[in-house]
N, C-alpha and C. Protein backbone atom coordinates (compact mmCIF):
# COMPACT_ATOMS: atom_id res chain seq x y z
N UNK A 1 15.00 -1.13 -29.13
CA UNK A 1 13.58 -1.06 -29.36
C UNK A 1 12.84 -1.45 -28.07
N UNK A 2 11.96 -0.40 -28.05
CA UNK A 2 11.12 -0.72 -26.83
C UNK A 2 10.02 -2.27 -26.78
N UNK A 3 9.75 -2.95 -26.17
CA UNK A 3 9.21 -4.02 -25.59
C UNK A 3 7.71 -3.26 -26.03
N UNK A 4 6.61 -4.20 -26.47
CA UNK A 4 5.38 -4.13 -26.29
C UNK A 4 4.46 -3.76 -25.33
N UNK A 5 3.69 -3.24 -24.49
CA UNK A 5 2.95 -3.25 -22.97
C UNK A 5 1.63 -4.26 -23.78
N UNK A 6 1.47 -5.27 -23.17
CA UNK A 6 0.51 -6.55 -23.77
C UNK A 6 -0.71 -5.69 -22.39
N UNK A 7 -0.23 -5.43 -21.14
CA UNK A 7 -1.14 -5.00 -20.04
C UNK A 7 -0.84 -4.87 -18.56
N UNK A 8 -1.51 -4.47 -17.69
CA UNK A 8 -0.73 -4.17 -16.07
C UNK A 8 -1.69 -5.06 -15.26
N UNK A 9 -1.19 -5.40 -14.26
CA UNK A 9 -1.87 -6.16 -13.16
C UNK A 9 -1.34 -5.70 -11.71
N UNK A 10 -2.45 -5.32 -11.15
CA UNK A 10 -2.08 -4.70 -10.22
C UNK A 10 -2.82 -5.69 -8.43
N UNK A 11 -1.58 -5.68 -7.87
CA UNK A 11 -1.96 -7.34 -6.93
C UNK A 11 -1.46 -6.35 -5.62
N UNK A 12 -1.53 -6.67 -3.89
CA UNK A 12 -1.48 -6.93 -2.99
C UNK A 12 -0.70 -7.78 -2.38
N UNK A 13 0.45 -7.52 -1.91
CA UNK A 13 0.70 -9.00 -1.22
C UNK A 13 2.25 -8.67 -0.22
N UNK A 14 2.05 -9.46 0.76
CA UNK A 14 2.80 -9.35 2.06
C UNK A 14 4.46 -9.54 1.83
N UNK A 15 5.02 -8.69 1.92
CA UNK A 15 6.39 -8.54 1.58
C UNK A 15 7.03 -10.23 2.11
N UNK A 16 8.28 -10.22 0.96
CA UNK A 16 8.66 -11.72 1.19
C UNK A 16 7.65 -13.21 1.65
N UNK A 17 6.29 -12.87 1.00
CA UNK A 17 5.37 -14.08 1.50
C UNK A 17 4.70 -14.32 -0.10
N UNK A 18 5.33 -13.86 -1.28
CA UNK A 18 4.41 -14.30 -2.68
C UNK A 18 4.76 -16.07 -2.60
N UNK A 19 3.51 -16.62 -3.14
CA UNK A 19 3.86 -17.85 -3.57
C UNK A 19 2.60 -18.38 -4.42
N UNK A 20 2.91 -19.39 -5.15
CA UNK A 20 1.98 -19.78 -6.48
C UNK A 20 0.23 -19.22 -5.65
N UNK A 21 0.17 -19.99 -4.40
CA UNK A 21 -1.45 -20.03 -4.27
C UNK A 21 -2.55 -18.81 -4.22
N UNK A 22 -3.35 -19.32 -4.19
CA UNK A 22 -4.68 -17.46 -4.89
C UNK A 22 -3.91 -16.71 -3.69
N UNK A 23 -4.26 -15.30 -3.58
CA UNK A 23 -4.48 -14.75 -4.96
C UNK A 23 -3.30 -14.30 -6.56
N UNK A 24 -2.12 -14.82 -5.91
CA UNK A 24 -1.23 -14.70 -6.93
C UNK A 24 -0.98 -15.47 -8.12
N UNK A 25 -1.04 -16.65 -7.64
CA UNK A 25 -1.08 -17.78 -8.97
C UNK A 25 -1.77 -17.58 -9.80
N UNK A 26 -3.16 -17.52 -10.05
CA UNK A 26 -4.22 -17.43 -11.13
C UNK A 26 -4.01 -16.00 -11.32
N UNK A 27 -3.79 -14.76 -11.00
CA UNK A 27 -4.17 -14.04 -11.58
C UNK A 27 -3.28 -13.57 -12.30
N UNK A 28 -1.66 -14.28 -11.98
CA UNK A 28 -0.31 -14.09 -13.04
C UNK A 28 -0.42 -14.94 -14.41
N UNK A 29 -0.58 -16.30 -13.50
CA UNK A 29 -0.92 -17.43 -14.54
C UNK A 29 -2.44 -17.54 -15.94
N UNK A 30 -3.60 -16.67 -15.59
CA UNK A 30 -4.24 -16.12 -16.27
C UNK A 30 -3.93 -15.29 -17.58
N UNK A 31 -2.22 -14.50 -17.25
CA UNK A 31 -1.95 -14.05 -18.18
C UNK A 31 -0.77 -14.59 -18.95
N UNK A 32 -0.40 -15.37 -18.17
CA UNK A 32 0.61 -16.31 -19.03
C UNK A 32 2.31 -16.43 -18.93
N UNK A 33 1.87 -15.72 -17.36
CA UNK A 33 3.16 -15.44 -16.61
C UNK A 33 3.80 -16.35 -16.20
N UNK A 34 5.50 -16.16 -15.84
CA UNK A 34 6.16 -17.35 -14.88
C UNK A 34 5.66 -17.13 -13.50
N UNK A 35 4.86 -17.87 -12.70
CA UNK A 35 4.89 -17.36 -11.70
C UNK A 35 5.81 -17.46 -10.88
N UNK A 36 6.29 -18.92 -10.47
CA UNK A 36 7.85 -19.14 -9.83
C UNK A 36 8.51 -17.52 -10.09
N UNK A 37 9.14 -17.96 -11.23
CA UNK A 37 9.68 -16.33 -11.61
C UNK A 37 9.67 -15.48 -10.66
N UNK A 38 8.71 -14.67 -11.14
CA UNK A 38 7.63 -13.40 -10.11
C UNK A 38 7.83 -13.89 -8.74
N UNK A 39 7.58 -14.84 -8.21
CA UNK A 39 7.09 -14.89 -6.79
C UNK A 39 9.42 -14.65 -5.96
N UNK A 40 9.90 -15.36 -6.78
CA UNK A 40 11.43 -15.15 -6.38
C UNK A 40 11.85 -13.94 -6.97
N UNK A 41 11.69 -13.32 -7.36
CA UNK A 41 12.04 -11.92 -7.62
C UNK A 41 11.43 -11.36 -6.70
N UNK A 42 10.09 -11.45 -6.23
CA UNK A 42 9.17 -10.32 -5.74
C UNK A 42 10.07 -10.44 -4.04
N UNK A 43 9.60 -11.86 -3.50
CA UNK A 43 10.62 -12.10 -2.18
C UNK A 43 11.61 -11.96 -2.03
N UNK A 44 12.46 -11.60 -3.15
CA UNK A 44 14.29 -11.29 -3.04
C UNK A 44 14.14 -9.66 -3.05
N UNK A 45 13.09 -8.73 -3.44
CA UNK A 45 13.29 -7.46 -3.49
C UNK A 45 12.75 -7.07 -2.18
N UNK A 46 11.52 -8.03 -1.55
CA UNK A 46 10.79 -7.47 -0.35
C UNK A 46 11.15 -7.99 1.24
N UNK A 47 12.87 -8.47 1.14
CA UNK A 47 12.85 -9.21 2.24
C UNK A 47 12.73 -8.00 3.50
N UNK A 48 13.74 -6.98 3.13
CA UNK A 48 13.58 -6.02 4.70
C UNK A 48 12.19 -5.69 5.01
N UNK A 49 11.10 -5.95 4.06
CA UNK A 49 9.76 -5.36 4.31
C UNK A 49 8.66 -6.62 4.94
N UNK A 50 9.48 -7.89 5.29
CA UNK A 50 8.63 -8.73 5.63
C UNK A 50 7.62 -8.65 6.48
N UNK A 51 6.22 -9.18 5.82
CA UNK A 51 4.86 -8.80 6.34
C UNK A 51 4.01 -8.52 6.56
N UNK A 52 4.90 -6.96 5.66
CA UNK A 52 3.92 -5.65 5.46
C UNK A 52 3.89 -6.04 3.86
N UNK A 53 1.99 -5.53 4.33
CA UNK A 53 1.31 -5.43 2.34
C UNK A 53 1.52 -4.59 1.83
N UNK A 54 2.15 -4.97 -0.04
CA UNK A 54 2.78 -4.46 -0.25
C UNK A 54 1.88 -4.20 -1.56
N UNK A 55 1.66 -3.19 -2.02
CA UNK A 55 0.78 -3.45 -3.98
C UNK A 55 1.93 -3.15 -4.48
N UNK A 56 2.08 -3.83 -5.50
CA UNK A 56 2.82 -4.06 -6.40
C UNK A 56 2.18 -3.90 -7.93
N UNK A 57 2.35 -3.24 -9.04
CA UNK A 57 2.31 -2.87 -10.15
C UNK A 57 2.70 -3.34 -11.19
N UNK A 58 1.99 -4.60 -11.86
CA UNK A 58 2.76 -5.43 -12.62
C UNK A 58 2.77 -5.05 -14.21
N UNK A 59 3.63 -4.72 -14.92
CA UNK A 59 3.82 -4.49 -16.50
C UNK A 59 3.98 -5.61 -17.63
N UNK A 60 3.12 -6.09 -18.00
CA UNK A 60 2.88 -7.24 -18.80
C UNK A 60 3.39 -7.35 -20.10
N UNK A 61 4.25 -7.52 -20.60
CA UNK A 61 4.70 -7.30 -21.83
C UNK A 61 3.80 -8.40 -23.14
N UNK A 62 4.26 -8.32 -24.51
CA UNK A 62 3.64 -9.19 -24.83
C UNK A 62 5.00 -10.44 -25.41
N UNK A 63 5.50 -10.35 -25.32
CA UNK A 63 6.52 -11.73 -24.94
C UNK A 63 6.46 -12.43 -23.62
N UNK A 64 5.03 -12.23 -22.83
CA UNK A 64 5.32 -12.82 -21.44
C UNK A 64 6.15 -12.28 -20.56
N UNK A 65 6.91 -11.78 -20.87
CA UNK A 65 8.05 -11.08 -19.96
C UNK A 65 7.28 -10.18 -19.03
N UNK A 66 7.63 -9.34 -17.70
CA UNK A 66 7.47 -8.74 -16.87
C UNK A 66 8.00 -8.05 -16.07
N UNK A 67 7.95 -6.46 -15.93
CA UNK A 67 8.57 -5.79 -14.75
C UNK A 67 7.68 -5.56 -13.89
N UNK A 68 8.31 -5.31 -12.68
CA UNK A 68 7.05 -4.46 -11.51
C UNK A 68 7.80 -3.80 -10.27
N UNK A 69 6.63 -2.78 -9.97
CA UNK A 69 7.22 -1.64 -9.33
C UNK A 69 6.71 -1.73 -7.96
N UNK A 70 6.98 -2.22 -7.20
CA UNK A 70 6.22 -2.55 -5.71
C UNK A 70 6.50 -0.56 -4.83
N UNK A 71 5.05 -0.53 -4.44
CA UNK A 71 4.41 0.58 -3.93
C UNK A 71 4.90 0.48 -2.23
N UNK A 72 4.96 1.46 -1.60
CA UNK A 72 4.55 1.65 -0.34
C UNK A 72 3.37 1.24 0.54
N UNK A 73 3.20 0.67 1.51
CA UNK A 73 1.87 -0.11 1.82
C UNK A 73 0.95 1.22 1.71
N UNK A 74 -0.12 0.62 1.62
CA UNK A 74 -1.16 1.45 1.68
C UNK A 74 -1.25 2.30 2.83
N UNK A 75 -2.20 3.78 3.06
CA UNK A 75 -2.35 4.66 4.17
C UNK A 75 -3.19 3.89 5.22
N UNK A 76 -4.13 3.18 5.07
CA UNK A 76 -4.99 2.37 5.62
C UNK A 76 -4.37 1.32 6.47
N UNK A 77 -3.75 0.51 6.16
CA UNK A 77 -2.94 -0.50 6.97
C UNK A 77 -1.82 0.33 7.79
N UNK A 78 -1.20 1.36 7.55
CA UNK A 78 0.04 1.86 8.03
C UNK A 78 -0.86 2.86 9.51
N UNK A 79 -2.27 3.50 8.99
CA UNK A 79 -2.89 4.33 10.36
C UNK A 79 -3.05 3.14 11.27
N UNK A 80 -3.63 1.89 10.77
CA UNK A 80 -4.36 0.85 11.94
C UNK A 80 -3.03 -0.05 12.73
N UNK A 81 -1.50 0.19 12.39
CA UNK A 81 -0.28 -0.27 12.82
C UNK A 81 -0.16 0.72 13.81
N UNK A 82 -0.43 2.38 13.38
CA UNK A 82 -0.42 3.31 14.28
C UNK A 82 -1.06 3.53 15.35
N UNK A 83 -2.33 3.20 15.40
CA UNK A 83 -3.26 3.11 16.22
C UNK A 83 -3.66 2.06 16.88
N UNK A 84 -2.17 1.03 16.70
CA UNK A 84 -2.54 -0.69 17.58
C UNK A 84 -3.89 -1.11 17.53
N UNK A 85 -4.34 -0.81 16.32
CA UNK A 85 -5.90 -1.44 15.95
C UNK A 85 -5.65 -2.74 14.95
N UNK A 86 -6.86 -3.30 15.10
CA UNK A 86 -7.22 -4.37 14.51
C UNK A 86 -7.71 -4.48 12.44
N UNK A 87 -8.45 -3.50 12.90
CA UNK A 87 -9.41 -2.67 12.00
C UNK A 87 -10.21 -1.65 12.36
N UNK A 88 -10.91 -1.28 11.02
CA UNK A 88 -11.76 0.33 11.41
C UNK A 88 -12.85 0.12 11.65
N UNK A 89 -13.66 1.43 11.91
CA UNK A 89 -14.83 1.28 12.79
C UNK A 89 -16.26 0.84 11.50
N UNK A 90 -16.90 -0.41 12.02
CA UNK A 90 -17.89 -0.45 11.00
C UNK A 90 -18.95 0.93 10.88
N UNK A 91 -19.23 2.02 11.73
CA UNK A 91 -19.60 3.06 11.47
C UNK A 91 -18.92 4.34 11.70
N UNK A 92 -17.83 4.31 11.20
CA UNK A 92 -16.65 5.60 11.89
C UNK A 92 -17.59 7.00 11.52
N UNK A 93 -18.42 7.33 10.89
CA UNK A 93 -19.15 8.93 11.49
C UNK A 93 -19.58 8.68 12.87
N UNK A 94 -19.98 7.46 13.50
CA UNK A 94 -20.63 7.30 14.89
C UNK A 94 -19.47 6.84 16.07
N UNK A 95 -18.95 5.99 15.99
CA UNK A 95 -17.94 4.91 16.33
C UNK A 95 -16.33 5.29 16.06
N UNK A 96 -15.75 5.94 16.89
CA UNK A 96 -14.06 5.93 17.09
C UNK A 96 -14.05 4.87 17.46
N UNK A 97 -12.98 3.84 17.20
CA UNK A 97 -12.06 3.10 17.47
C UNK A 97 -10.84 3.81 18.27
N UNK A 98 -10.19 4.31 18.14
CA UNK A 98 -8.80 4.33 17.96
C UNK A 98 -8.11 5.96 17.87
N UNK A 99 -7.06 6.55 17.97
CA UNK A 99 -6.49 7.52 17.53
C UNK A 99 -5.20 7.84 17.21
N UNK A 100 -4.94 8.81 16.80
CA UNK A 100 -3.39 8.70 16.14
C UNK A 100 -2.93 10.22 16.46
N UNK A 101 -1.95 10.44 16.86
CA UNK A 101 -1.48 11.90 16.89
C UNK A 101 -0.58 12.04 15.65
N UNK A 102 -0.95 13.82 15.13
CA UNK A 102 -0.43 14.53 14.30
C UNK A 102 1.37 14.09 14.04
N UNK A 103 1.98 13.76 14.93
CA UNK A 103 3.02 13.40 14.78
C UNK A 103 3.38 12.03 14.17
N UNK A 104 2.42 10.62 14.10
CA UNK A 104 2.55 9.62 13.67
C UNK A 104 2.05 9.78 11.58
N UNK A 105 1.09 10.87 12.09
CA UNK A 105 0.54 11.20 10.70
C UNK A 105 1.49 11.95 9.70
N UNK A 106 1.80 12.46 10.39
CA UNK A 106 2.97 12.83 9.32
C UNK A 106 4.43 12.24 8.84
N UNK A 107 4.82 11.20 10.36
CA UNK A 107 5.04 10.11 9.58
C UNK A 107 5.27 9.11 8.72
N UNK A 108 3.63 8.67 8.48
CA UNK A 108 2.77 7.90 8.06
C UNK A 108 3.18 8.95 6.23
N UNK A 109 2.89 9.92 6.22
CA UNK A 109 2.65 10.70 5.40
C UNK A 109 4.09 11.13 4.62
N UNK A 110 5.37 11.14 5.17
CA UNK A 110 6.39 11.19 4.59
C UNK A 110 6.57 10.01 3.85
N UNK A 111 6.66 8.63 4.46
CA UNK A 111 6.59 7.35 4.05
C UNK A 111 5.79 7.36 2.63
N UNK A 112 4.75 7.95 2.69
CA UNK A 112 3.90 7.66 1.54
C UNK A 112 3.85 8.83 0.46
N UNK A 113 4.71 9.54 0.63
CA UNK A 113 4.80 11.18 -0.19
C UNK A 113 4.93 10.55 -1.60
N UNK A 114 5.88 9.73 -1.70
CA UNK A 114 6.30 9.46 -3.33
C UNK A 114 5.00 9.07 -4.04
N UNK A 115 4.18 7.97 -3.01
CA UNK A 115 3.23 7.42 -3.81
C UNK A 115 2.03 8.33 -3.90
N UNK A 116 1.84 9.31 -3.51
CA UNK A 116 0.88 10.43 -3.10
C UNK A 116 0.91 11.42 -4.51
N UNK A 117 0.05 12.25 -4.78
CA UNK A 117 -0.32 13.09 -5.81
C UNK A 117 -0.41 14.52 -4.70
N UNK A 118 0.74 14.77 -4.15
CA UNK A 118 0.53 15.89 -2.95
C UNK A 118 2.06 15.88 -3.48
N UNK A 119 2.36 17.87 -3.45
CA UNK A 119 3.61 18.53 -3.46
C UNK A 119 4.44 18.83 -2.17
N UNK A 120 3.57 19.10 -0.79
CA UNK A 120 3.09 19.50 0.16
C UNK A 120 3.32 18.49 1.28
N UNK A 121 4.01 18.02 2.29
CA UNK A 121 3.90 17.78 3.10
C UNK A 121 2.43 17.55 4.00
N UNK A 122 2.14 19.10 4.04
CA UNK A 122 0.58 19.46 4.93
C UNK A 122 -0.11 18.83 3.92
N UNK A 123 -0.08 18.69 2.59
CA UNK A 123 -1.28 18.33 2.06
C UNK A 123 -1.47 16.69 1.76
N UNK A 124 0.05 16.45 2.12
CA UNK A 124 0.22 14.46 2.06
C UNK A 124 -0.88 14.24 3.26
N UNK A 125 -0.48 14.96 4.60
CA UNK A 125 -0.97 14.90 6.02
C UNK A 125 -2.63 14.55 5.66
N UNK A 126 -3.10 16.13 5.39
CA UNK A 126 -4.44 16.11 5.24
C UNK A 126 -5.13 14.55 4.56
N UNK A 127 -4.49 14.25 3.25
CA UNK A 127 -4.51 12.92 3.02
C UNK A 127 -5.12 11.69 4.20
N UNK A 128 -4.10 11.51 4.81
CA UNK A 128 -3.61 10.68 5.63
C UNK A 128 -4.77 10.86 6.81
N UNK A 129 -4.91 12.13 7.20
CA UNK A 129 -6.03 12.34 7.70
C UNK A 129 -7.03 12.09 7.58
N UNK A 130 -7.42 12.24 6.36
CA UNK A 130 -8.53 11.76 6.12
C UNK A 130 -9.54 10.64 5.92
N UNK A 131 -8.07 9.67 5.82
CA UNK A 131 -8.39 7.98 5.55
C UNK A 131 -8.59 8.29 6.54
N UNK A 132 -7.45 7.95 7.77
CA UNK A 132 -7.90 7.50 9.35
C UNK A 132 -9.58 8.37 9.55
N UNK A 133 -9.69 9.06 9.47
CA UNK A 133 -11.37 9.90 10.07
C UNK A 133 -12.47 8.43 9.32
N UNK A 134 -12.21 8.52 7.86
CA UNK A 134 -12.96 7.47 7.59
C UNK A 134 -12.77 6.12 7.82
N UNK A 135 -11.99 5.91 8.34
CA UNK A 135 -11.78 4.68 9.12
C UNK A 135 -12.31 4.92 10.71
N UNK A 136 -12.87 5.43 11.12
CA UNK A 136 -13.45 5.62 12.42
C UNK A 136 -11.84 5.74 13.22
N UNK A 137 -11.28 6.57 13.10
CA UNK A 137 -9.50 6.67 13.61
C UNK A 137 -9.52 8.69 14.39
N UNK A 138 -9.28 8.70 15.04
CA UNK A 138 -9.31 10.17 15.70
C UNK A 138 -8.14 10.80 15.00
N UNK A 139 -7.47 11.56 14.63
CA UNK A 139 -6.77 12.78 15.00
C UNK A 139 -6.55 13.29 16.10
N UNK A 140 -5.89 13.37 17.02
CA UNK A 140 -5.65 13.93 18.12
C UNK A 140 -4.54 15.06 18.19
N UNK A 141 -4.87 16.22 18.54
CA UNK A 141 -3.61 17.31 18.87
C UNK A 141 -4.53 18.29 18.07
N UNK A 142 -3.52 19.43 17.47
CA UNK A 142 -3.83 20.55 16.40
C UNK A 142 -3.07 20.46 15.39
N UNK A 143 -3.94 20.74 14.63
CA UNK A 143 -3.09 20.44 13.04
C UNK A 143 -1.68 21.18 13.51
N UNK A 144 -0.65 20.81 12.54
CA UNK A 144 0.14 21.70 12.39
C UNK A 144 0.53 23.17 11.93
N UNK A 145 -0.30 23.36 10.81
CA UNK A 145 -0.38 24.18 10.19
C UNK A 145 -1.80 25.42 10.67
N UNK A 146 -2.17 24.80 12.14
CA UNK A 146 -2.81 25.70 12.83
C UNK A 146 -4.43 25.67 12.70
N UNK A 147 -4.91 24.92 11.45
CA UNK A 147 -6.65 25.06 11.18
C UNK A 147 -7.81 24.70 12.32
């Protein structure tokens, strides 16, 4: 028999670095979670990824119990690693920061295919593209696919 879904919680957090204090503690412990628990599971699954933010997908059962499915970092943090930036541009229609060639983007874009709603390679890209532009982030080269 299948387990109850009581609810999901969906958190942020730096591979092999969970530990009780905000923002993880209260918002596990809010629901009535182990956090200890969680936080040694989460660091025993994320050690090769130490550092990098990680969202993670938490499944709340209603016995307290819990699974979770830790995501690929976000497109946003993975362009500004690419582009040895800091952060994005507070007005990126006016203001480049930074740029990235077609080759890091796709990349960037294989890495993140699973977590993506794209069949398509070119269309993960375009994705990927498109954060960085709104992040004040260049594109540099020609598409691949020639546009």
């Amino acid at each position: 028999m299948a387990k109850e879904i009581s609810g999901y919680l969906k958190l942020q957090i730096r591979g092999g670095a969970a530990n009780p204090s905000p923002p993880v503690g209260p918002a596990l412990g809010s629901k009535g979670l182990n956090i200890m628990d969680f936080c040694k599971q989460f660091n025993a699954r994320t050690q090769e990824k130490q550092g990098q933010v990680l969202p993670v997908l938490i499944t709340i059962y209603t016995d307290k119990s819990f699974d979770f499915v830790i995501k690929t970092p976000p497109a946003a943090v993975m362009v500004l690693e690419a582009s040895k930036k800091k952060k994005g541009s507070a007005e990126p229609n006016r203001n480049k920061v930074g740029s990235v060639t077609w080759d890091q983007v796709k990349t960037i874009a294989e890495t993140k295919m699973q977590d993506l709603n794209a069949f398509k390679i070119e269309s993960a890209m375009k994705m990927v593209a498109g954060t960085a532009r709104s992040m004040g982030i260049k594109v540099t080269g020609t598409a691949p696919w020639g546009n």
